[in-house]
Every structure is written in C-alpha cells, then in structure tokens.
C-alpha atoms as a PDB file:
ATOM      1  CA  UNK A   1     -88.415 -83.396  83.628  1.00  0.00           C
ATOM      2  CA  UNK A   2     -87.883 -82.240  86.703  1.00  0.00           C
ATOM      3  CA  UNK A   3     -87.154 -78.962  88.848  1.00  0.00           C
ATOM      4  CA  UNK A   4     -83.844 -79.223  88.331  1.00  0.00           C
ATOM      5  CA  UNK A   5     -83.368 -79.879  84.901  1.00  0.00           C
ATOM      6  CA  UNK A   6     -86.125 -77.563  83.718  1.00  0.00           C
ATOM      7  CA  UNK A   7     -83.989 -74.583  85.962  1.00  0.00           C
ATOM      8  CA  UNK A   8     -80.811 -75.829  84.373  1.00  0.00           C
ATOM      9  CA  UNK A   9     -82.448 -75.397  81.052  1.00  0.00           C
ATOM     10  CA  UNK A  10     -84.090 -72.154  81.550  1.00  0.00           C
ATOM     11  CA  UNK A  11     -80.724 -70.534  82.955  1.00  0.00           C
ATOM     12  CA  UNK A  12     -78.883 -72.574  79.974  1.00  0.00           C
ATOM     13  CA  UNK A  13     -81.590 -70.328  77.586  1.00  0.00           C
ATOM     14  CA  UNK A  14     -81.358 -67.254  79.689  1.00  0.00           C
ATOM     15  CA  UNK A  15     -77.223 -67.260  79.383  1.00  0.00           C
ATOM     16  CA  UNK A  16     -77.697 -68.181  75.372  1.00  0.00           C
ATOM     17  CA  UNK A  17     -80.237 -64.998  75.331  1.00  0.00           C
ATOM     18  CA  UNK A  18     -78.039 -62.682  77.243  1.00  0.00           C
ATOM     19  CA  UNK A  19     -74.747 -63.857  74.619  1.00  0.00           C
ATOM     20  CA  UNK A  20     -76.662 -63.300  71.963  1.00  0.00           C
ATOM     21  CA  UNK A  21     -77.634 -59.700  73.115  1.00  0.00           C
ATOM     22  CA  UNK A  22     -74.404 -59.212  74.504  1.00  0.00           C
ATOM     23  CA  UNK A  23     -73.009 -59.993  70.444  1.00  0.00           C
ATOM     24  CA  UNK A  24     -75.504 -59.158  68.646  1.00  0.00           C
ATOM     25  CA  UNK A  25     -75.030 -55.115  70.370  1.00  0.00           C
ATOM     26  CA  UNK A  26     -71.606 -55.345  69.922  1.00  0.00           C
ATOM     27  CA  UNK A  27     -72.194 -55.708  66.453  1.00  0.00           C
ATOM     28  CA  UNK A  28     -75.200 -54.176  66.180  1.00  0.00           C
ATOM     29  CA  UNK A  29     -74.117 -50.950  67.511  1.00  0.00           C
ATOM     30  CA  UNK A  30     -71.284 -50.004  65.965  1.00  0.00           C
ATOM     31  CA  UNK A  31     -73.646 -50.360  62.511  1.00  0.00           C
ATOM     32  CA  UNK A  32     -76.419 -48.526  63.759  1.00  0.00           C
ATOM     33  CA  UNK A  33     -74.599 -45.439  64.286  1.00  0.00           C
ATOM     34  CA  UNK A  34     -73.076 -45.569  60.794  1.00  0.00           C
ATOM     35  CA  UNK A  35     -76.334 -45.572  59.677  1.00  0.00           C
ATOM     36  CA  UNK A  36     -77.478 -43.381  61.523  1.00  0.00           C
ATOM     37  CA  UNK A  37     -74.762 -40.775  60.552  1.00  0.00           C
ATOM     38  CA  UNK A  38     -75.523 -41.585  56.951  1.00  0.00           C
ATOM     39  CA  UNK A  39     -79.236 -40.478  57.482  1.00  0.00           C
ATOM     40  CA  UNK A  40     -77.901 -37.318  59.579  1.00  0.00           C
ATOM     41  CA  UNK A  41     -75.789 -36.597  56.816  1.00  0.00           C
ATOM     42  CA  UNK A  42     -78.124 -36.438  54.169  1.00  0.00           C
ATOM     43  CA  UNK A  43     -79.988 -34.544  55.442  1.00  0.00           C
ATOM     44  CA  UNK A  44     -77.547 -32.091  56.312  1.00  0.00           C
ATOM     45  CA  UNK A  45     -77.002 -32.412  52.537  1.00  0.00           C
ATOM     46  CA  UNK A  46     -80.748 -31.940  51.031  1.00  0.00           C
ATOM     47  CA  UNK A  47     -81.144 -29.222  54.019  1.00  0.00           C
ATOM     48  CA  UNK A  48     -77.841 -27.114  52.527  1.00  0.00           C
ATOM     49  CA  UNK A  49     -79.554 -27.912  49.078  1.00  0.00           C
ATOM     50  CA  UNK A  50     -82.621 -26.603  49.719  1.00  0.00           C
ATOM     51  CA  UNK A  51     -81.359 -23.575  51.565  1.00  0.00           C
ATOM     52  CA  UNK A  52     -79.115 -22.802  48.147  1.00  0.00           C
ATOM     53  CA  UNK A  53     -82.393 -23.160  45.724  1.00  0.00           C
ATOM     54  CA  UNK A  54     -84.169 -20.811  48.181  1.00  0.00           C
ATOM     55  CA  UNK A  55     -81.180 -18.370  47.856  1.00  0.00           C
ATOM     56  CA  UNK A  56     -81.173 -18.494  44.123  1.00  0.00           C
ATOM     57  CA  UNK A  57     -84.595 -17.824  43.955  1.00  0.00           C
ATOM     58  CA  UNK A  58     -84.383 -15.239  45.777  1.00  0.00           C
ATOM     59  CA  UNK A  59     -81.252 -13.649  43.847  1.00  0.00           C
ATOM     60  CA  UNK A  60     -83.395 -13.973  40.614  1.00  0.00           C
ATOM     61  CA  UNK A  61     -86.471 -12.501  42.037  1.00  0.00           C
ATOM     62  CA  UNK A  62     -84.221  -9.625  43.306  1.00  0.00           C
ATOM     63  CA  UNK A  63     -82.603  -9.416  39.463  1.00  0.00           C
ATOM     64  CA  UNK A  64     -86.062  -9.150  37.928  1.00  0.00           C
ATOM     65  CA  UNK A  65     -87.135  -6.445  40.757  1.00  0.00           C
ATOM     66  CA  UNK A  66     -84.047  -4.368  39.549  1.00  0.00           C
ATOM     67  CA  UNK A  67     -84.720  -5.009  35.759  1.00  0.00           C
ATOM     68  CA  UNK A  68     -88.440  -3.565  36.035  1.00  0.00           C
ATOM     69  CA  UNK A  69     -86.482  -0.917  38.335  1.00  0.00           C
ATOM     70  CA  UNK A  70     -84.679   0.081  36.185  1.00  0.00           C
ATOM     71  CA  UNK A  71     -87.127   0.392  32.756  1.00  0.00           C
ATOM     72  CA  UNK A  72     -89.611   2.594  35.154  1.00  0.00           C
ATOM     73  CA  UNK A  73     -86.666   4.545  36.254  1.00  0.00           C
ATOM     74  CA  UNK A  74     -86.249   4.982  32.021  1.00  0.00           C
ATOM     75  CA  UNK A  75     -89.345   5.563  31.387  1.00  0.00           C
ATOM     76  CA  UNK A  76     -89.538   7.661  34.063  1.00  0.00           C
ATOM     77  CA  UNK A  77     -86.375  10.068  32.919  1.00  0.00           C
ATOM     78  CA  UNK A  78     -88.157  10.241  28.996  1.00  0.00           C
ATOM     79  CA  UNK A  79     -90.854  11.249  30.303  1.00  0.00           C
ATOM     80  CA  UNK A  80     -89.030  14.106  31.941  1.00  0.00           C
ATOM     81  CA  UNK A  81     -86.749  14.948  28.943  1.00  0.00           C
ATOM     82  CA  UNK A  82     -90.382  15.103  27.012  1.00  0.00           C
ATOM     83  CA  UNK A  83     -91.663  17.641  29.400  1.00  0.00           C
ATOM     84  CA  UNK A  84     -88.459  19.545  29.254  1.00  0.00           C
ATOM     85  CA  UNK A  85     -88.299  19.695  25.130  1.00  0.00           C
ATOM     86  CA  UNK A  86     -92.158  20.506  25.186  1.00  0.00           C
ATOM     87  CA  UNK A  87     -91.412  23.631  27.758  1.00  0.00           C
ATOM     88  CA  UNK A  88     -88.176  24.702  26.443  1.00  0.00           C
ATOM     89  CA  UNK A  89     -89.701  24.734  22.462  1.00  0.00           C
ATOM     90  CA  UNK A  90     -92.324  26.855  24.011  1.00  0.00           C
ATOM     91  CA  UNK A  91     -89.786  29.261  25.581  1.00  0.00           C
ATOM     92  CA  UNK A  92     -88.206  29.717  22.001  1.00  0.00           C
ATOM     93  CA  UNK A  93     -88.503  32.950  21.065  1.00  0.00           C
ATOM     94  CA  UNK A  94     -90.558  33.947  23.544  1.00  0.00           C
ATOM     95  CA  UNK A  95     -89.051  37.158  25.409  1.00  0.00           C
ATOM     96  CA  UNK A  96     -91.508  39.193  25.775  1.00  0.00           C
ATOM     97  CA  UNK A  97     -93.292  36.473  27.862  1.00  0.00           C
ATOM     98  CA  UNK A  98     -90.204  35.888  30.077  1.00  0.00           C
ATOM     99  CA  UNK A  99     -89.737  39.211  30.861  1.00  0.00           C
ATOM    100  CA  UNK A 100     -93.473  39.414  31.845  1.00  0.00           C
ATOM    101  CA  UNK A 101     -92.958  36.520  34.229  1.00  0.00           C
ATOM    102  CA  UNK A 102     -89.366  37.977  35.662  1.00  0.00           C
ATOM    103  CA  UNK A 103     -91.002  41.138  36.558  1.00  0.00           C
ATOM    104  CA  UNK A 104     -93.659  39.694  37.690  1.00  0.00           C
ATOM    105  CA  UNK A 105     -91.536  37.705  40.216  1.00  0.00           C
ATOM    106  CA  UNK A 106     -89.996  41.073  41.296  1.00  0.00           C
ATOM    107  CA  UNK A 107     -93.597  42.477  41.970  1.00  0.00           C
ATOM    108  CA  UNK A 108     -94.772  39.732  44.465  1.00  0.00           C
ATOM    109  CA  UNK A 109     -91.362  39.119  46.087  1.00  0.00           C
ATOM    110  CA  UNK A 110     -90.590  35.872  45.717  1.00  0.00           C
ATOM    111  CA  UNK A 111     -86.998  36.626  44.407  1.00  0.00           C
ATOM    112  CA  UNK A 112     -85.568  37.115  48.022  1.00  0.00           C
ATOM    113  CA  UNK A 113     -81.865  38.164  46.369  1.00  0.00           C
ATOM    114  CA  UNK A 114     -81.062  39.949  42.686  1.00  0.00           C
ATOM    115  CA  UNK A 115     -77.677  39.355  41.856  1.00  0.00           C
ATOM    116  CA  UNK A 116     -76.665  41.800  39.114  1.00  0.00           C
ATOM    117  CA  UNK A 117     -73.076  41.556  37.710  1.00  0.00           C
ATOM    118  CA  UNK A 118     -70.418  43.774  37.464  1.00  0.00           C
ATOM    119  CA  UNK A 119     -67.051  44.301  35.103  1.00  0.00           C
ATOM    120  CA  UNK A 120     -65.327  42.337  37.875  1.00  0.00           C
ATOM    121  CA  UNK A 121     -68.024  39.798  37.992  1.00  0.00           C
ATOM    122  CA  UNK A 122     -69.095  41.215  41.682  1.00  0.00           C
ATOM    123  CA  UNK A 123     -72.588  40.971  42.307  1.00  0.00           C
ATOM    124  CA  UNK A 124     -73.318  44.802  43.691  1.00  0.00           C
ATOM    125  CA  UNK A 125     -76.103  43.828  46.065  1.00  0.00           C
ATOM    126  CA  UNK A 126     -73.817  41.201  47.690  1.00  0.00           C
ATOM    127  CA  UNK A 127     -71.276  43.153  48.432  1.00  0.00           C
ATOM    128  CA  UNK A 128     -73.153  46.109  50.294  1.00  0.00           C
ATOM    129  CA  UNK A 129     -75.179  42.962  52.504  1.00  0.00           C
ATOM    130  CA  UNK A 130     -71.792  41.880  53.337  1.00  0.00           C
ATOM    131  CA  UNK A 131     -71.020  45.278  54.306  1.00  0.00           C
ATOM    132  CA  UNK A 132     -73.712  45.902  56.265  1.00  0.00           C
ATOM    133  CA  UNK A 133     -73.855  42.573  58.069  1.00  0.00           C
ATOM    134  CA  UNK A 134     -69.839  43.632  59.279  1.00  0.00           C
ATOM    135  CA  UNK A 135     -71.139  46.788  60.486  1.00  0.00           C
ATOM    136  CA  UNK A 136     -73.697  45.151  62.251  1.00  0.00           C
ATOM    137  CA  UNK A 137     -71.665  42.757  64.290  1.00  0.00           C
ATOM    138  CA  UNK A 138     -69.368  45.400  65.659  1.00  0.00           C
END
C-alpha cells in the first residue's frame, strides 16, 4: 500500500467512525434521557415514600405520647379525688376543729377581707370600704 491509499483508507474509517457517532447519538440520546428520567423518577418516588413512613412514624409515636398522657393525667386526677375524700371524711363532723382553725386565721391575719352577709345579701364590710375609698378620692 501506499501513502495514498493508506490516507484514503484512514479518512474512509475516520468518516465511517464519525457516522456511526453521529447515529449512534442520535439514537443514543434520545434513550438515555428516558432512562435517565426513569431513574430520576424513582427516586422521586422511594424519596416521597420514605418521607410518608417517617411521617407515620412519627404520628404513631405522637399517639402513644398522648395515650401515656393521658393515663398519668388519670391517674393523676384519682389521686387527687383520693386526697380530697380522705380530707373531706376527716372534716365530717368535725366543727369544733374548724372553728379552731377559722379563728385561728382571724388571729394571725391572713384573712385580708371578712365578708359577712346581710338580709339583702350585702356584705357590710364591703360596703363601708367602698364608702370610704369615694370619700377618699374627692
């Protein structure tokens, strides 16, 4: 062979390379980016999945918080309503001892106001505070 026809032969395979390129990417292409958008679009898709398991484990953590909420908040109130029926039975019938701790409370002050009512349902010391606080702002 010589120059020439070697140079004829390499631009012959050269133009057959560059065709087949040139095809094979318009074909190629076009498919690539399909597939490409199918990949994308799963995982958009397991992404969106995920995310929703994460959100519904969340709800039912949130669910059992409230649940165990809620029987402390029970427990809570009968312990209360113990300590209430436990105070009030030991109340019953016990005057004496209420009076002792009424005047007692007089005694030391810690009443600030005694409201004591009237036929017409007036408390007496209210009235003559409201009087005086009239008299004072004239």
């Amino acid at each position: 062979m010589d120059y020439k026809t070697e140079g004829w032969m390499y631009g012959t395979v050269l133009s057959w390379a560059v065709i087949f390129f040139v095809v094979g990417g318009m074909y190629g292409c076009p498919k690539y980016k399909v597939w490409q958008q199918g990949l994308a679009g799963e995982a958009k898709l397991r992404e969106s999945q995920s995310s929703r398991k994460v959100r519904v484990e969340e709800a039912k953590a949130r669910l059992e918080s409230a649940k165990f909420e809620s029987q402390a908040e029970v427990e809570r109130a009968k312990g209360v309503a113990e300590a209430n029926k436990i105070i009030g039975d030991s109340l019953k019938g016990n005057d004496a001892y209420l009076r002792y701790l009424w005047i007692q409370g007089l005694q030391d002050g810690s009443s600030e106001t005694i409201y004591i009512p009237t036929e017409a349902n007036l408390p007496i010391m209210e009235a003559t505070r409201r009087r005086e606080s009239t008299k004072a702002t004239e």
